[in-house]
N, C-alpha and C. Protein backbone atom coordinates (compact mmCIF):
# COMPACT_ATOMS: atom_id res chain seq x y z
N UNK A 1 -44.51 22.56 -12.17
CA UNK A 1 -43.71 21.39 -11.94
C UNK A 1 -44.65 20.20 -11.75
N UNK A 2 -44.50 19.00 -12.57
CA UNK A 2 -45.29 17.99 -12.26
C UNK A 2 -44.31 16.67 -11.50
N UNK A 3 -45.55 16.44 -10.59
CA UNK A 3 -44.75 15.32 -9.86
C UNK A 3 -45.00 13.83 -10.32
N UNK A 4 -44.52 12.99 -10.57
CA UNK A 4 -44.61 11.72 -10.87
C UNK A 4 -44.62 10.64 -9.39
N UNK A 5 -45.38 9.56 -9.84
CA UNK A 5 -45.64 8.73 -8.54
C UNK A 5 -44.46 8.64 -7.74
N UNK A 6 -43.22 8.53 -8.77
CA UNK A 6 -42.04 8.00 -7.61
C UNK A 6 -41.60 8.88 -6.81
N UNK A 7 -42.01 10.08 -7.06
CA UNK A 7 -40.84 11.25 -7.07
C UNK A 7 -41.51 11.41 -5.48
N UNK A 8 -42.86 11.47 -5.67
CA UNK A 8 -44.14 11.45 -4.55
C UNK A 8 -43.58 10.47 -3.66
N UNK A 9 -43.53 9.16 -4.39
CA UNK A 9 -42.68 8.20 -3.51
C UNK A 9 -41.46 8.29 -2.35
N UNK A 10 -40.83 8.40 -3.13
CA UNK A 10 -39.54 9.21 -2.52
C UNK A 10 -39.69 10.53 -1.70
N UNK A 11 -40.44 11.57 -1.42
CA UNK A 11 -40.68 12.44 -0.31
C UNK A 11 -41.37 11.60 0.50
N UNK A 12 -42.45 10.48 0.34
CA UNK A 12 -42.59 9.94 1.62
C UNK A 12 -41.79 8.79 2.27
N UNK A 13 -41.04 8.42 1.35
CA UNK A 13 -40.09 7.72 2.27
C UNK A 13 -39.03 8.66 3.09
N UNK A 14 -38.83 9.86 2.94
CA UNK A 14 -38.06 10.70 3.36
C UNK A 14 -38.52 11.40 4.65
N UNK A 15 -39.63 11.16 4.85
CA UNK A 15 -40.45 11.81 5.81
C UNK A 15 -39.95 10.56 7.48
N UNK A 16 -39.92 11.42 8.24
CA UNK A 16 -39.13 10.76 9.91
C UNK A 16 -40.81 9.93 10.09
N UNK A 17 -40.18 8.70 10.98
CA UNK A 17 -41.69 8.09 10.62
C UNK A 17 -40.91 7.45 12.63
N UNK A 18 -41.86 7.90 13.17
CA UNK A 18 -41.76 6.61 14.84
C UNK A 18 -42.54 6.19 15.11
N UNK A 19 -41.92 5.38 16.02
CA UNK A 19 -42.81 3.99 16.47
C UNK A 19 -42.56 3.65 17.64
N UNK A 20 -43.83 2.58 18.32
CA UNK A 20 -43.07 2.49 19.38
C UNK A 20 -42.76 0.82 19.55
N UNK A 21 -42.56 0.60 20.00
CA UNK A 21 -41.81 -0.99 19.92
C UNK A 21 -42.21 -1.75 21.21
N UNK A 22 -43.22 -2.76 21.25
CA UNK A 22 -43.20 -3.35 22.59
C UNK A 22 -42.52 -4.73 22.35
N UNK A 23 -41.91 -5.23 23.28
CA UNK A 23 -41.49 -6.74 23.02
C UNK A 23 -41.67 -7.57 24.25
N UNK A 24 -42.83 -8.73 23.80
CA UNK A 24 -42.96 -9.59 24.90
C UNK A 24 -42.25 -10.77 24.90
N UNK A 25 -41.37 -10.99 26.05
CA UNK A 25 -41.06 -11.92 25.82
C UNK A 25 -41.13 -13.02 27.77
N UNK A 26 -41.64 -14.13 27.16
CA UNK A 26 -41.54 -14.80 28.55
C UNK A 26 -40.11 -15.40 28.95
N UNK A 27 -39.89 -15.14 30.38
CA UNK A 27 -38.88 -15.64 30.76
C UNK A 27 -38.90 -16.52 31.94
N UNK A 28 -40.09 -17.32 32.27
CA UNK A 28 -40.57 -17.98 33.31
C UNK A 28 -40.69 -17.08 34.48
N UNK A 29 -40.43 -17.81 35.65
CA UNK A 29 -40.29 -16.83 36.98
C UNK A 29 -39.72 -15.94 37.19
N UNK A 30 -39.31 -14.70 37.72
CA UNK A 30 -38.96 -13.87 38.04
C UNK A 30 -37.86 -14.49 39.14
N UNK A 31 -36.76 -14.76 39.53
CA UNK A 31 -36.19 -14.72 40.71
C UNK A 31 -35.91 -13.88 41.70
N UNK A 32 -35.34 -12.57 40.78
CA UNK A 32 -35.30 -11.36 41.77
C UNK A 32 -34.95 -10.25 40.80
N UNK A 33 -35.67 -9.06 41.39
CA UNK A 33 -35.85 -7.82 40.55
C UNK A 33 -35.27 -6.60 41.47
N UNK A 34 -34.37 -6.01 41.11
CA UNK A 34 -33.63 -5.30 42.13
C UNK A 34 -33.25 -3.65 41.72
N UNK A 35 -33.90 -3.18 41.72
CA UNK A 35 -33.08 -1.69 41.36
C UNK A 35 -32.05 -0.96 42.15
N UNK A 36 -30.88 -0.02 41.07
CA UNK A 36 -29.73 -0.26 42.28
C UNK A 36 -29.81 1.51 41.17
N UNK A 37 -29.58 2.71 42.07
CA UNK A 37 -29.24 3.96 41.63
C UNK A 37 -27.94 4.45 41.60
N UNK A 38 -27.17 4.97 41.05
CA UNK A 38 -25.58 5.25 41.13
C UNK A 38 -25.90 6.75 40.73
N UNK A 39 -24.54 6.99 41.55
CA UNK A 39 -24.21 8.73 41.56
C UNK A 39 -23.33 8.44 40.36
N UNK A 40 -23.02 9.25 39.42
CA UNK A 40 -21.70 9.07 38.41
C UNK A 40 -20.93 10.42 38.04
N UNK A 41 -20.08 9.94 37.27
CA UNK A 41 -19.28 11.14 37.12
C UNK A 41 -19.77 12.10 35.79
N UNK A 42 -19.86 13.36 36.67
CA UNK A 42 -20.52 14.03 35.44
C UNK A 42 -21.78 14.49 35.94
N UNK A 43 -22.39 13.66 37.30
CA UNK A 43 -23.83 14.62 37.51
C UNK A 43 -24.89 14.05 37.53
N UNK A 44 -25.16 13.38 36.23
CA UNK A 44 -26.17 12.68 35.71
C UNK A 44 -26.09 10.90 36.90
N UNK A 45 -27.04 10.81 37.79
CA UNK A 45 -27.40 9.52 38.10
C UNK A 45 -27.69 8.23 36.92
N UNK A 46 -27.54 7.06 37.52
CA UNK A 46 -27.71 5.93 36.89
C UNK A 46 -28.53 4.77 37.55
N UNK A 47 -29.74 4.95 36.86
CA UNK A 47 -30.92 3.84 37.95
C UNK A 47 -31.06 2.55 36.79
N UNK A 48 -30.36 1.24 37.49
CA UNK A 48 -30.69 0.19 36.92
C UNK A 48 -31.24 -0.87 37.93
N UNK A 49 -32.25 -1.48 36.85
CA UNK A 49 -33.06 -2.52 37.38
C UNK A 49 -32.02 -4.19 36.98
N UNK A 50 -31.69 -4.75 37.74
CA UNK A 50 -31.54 -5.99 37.54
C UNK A 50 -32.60 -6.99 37.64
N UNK A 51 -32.47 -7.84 36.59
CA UNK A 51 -33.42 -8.83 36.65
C UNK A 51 -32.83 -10.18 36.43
N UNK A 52 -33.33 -11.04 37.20
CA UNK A 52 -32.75 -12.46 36.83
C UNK A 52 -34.25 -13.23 36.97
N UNK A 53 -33.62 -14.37 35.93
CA UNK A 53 -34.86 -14.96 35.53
C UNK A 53 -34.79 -16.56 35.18
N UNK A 54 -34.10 -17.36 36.27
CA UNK A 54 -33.76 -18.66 35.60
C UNK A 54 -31.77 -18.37 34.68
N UNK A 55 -31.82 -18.81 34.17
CA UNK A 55 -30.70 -18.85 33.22
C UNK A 55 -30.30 -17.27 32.75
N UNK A 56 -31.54 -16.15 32.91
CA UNK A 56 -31.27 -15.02 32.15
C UNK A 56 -30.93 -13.87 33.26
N UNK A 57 -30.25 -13.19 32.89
CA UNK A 57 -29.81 -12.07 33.74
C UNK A 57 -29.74 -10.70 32.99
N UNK A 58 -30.20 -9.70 33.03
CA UNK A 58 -30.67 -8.28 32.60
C UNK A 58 -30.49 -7.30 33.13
N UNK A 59 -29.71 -6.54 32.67
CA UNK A 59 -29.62 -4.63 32.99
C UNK A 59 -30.74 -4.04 32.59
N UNK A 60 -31.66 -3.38 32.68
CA UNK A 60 -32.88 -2.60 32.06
C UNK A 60 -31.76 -1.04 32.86
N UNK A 61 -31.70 -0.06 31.79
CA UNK A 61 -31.21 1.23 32.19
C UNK A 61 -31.90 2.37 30.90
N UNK A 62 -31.44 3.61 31.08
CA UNK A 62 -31.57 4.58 30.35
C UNK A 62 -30.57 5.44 30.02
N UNK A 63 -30.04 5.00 28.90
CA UNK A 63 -28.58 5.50 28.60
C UNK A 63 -29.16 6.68 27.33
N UNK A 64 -28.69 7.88 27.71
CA UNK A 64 -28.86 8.97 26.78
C UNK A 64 -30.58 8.95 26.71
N UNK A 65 -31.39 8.99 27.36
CA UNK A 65 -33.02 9.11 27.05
C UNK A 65 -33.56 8.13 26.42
N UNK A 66 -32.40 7.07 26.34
CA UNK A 66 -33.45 5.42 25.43
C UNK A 66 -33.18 4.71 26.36
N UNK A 67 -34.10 3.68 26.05
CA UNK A 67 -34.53 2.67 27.55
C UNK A 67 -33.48 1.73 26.95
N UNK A 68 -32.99 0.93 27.39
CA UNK A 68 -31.54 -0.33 27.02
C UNK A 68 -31.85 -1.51 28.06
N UNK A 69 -31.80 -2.59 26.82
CA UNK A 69 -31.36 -3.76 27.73
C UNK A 69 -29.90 -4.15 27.34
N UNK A 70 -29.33 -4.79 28.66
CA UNK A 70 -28.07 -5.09 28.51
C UNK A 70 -28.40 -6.41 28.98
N UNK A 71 -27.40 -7.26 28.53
CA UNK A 71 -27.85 -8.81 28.91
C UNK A 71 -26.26 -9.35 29.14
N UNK A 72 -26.37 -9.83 30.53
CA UNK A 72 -25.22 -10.65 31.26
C UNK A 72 -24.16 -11.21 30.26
N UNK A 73 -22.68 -11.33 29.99
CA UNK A 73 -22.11 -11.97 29.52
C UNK A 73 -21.20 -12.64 30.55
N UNK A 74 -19.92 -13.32 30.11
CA UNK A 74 -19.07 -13.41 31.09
C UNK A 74 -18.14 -13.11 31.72
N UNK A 75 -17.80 -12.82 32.88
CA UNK A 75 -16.69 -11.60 33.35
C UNK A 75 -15.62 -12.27 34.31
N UNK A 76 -14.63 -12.06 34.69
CA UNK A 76 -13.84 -12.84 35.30
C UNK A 76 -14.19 -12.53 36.73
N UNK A 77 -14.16 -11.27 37.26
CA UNK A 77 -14.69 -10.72 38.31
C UNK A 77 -15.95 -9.58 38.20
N UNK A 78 -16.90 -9.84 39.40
CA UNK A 78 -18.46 -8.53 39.37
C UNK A 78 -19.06 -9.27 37.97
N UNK A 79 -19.81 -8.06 37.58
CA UNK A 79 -20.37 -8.69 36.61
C UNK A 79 -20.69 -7.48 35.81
N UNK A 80 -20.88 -7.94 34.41
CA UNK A 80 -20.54 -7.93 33.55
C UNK A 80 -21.74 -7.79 32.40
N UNK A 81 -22.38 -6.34 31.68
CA UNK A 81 -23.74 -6.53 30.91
C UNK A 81 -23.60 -5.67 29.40
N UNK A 82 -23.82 -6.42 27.94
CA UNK A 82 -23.79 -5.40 27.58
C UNK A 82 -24.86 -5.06 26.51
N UNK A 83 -25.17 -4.76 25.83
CA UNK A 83 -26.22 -3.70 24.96
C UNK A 83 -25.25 -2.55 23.65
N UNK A 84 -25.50 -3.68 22.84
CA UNK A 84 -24.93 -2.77 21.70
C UNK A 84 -23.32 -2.25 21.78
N UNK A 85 -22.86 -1.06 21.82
CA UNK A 85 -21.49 -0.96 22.14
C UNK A 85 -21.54 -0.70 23.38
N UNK A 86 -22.46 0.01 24.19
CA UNK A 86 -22.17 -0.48 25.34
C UNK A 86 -21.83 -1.29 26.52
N UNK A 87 -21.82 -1.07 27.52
CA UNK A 87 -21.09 -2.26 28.60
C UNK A 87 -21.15 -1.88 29.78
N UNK A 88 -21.89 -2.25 30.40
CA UNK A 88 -21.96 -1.85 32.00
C UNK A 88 -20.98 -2.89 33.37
N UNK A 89 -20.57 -2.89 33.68
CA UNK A 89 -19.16 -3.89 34.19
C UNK A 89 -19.52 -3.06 35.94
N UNK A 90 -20.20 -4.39 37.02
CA UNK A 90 -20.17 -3.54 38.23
C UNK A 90 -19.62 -4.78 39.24
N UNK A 91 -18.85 -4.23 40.04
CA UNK A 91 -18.39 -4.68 41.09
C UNK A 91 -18.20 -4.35 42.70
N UNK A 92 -18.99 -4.99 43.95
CA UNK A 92 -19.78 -4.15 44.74
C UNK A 92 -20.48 -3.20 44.72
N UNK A 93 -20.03 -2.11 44.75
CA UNK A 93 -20.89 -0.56 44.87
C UNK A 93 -20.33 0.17 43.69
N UNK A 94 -19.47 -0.32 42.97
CA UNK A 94 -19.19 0.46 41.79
C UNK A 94 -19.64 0.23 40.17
N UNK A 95 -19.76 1.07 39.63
CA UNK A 95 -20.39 0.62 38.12
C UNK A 95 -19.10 1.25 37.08
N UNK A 96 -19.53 1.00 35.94
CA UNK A 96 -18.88 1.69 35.05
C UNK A 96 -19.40 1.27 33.68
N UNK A 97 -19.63 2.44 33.38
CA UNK A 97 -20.28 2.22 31.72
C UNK A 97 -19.49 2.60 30.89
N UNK A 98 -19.21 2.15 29.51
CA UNK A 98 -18.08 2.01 28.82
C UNK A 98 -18.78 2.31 27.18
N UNK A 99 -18.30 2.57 26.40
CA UNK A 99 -19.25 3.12 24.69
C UNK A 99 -17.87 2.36 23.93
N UNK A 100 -17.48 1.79 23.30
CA UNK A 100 -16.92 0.97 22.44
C UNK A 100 -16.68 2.13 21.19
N UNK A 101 -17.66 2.61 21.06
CA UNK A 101 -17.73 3.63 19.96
C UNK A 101 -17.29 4.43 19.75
N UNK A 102 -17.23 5.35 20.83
CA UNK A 102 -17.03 6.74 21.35
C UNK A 102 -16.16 6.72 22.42
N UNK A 103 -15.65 5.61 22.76
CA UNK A 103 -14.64 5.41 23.63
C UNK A 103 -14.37 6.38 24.97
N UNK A 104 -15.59 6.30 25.50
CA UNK A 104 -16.05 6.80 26.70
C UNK A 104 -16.52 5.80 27.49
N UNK A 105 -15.72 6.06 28.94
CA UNK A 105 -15.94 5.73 29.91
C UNK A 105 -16.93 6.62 31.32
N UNK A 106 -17.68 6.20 32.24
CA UNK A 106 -18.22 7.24 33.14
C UNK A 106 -18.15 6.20 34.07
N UNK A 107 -17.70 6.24 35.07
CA UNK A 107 -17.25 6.02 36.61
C UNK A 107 -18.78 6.31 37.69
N UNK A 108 -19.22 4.89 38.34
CA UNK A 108 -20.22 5.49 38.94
C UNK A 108 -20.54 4.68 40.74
N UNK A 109 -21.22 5.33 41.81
CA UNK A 109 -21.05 4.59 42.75
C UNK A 109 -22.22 4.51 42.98
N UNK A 110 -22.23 3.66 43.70
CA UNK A 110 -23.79 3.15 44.01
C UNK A 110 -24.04 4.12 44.95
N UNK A 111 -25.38 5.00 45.44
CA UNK A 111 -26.24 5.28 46.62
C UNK A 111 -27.12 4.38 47.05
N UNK A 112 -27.03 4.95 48.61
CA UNK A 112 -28.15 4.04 48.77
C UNK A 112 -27.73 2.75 49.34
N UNK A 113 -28.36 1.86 49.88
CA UNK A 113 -28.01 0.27 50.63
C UNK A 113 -28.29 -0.75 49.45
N UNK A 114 -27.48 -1.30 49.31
CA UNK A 114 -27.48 -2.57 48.64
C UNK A 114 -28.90 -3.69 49.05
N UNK A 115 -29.62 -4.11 47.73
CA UNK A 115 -30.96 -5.25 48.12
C UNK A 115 -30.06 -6.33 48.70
N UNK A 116 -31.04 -6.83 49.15
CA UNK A 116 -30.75 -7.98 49.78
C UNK A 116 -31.37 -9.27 48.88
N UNK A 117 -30.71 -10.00 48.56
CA UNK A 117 -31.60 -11.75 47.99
C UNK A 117 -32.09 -12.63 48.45
């Protein structure tokens, strides 16, 4: 069997190829950086870092073993973050993450004492 360049071509584009991805980005000062852990339903904990930064406001979490940013939108009440189809929506001690996709919801409560600002 002879192979021709493309054909060669084409098995290496076929081949799983990763990477890792850093992204810098400045956001001036830091105002406050807060990590908040939730018990949820199902077992699995939920540790998110909030970050605010001037004008910007950020979920940093780990949804399914990938790191996610969710970024503040606007909510009528609590607040309100989302990342792709997801959506993280928390109000006092409660969270709730939501998949647009998959149309799953998981119910979660905060542990632990609330930071202080």
């Amino acid at each position: 069997m002879r192979f021709t360049p493309t054909v060669l071509a084409c098995f290496a584009l076929a081949l799983p190829v990763t990477a890792e991805t850093t992204v810098n980005l400045s956001l001036g000062g830091i105002d406050s950086l807060d990590t908040m852990t939730y018990d949820c339903d199902g077992g699995a904990p939920l540790r998110v870092q909030y970050l605010l930064a001037g004008e910007n406001a950020l979920a940093l979490a780990e949804i399914n073993g990938s790191p996610r940013i969710f970024v503040n939108v606007v909510s009528g009440s609590g607040a309100r973050y989302v990342s792709g189809a997801d959506t993280l929506s928390t109000k006092g001690t409660t969270a709730l993450l939501e998949n647009r996709m998959d149309e799953t919801k998981v119910k979660c409560e905060q542990s632990g004492e609330m930071p202080e600002h």
